[in-house]
Protein backbone atom coordinates (compact mmCIF):
# COMPACT_ATOMS: atom_id res chain seq x y z
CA UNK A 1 -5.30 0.87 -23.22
CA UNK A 2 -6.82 0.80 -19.44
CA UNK A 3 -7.06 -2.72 -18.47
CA UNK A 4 -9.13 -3.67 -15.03
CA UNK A 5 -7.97 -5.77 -12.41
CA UNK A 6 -9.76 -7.41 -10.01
CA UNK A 7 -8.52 -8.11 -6.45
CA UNK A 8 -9.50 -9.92 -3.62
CA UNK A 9 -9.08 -7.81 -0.52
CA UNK A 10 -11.05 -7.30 2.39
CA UNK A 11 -10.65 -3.83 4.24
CA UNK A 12 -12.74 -4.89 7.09
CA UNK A 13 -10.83 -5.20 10.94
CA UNK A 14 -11.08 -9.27 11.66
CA UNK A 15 -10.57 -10.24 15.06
CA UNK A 16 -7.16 -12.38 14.35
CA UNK A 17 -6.99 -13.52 17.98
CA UNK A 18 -9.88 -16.35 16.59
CA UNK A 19 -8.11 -17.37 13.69
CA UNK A 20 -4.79 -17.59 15.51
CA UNK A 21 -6.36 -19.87 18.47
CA UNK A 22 -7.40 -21.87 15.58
CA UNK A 23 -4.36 -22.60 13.47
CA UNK A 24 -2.82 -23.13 16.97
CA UNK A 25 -4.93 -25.66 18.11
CA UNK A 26 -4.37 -27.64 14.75
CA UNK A 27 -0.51 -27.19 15.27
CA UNK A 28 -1.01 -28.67 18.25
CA UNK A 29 -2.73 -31.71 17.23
CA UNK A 30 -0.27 -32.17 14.41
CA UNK A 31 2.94 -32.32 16.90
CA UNK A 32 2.94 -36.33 17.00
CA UNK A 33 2.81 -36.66 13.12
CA UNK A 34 4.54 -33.85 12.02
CA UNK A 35 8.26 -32.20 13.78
CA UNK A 36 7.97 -28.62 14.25
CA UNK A 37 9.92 -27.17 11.18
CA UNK A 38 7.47 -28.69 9.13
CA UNK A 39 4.32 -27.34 10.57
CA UNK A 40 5.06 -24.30 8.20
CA UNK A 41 4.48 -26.71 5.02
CA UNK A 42 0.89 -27.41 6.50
CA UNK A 43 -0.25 -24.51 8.83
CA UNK A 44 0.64 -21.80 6.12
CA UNK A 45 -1.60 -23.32 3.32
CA UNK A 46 -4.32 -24.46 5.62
CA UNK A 47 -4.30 -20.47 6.78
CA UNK A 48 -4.90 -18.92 3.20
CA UNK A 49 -7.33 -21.62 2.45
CA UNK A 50 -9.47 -20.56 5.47
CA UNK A 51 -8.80 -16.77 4.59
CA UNK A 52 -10.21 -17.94 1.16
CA UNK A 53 -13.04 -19.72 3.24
CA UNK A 54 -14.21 -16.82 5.16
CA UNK A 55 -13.51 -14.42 2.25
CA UNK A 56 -16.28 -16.10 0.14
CA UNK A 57 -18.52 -17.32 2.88
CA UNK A 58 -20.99 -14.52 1.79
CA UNK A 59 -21.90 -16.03 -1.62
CA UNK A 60 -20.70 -19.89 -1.43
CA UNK A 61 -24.27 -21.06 -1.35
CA UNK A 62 -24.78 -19.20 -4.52
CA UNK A 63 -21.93 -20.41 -6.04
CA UNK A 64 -22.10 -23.74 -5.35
CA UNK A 65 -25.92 -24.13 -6.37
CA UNK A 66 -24.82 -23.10 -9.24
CA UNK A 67 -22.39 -25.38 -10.31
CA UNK A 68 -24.58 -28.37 -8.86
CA UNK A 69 -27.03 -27.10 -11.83
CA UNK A 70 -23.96 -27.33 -14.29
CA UNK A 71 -20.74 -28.86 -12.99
CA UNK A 72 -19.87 -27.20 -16.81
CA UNK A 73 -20.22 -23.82 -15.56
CA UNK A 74 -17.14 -21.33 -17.16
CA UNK A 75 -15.60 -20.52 -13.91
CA UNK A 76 -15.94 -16.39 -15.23
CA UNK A 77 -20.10 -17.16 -14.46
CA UNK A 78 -19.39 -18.18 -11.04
CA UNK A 79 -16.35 -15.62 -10.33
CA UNK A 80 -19.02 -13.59 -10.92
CA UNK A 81 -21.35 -14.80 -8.96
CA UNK A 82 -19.05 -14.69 -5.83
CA UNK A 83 -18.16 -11.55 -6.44
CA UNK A 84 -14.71 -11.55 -6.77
């Protein structure tokens, strides 16, 4: 019995050196509320939500059309529609 599995991965080269600036600049302008061994519980999550961000930047306007239609739309329809 095969079974499938989907995956969300990217091959394509990024150019990192944007992304890094970024999360930078917000560590930056978190060092009055936050000490630095805890930028790790905010900068780490805010990273792999903008990886998720620019992962499905392709399709969101699909996706999210879609569920403005029907906020009751099984998340396998728009999966599918985003492609991953």
């Amino acid at each position: 019995m095969s079974k499938e599995v989907r995956v969300m991965y990217d091959d394509k080269s990024i150019d990192v050196s944007k992304e890094v600036a970024f999360v930078w600049s917000i560590a930056n302008s978190l060092r009055g509320p936050y000490k630095s061994d805890k930028y790790k519980d905010v900068i780490i999550p805010m990273i792999i939500l903008r990886r998720l961000e620019c992962a499905l930047e392709k399709t969101k306007n699909i996706v999210v059309s879609t569920y403005e239609k029907n906020p009751t739309t099984p998340k396998d329809i728009l999966q599918l529609k985003s492609g991953y």
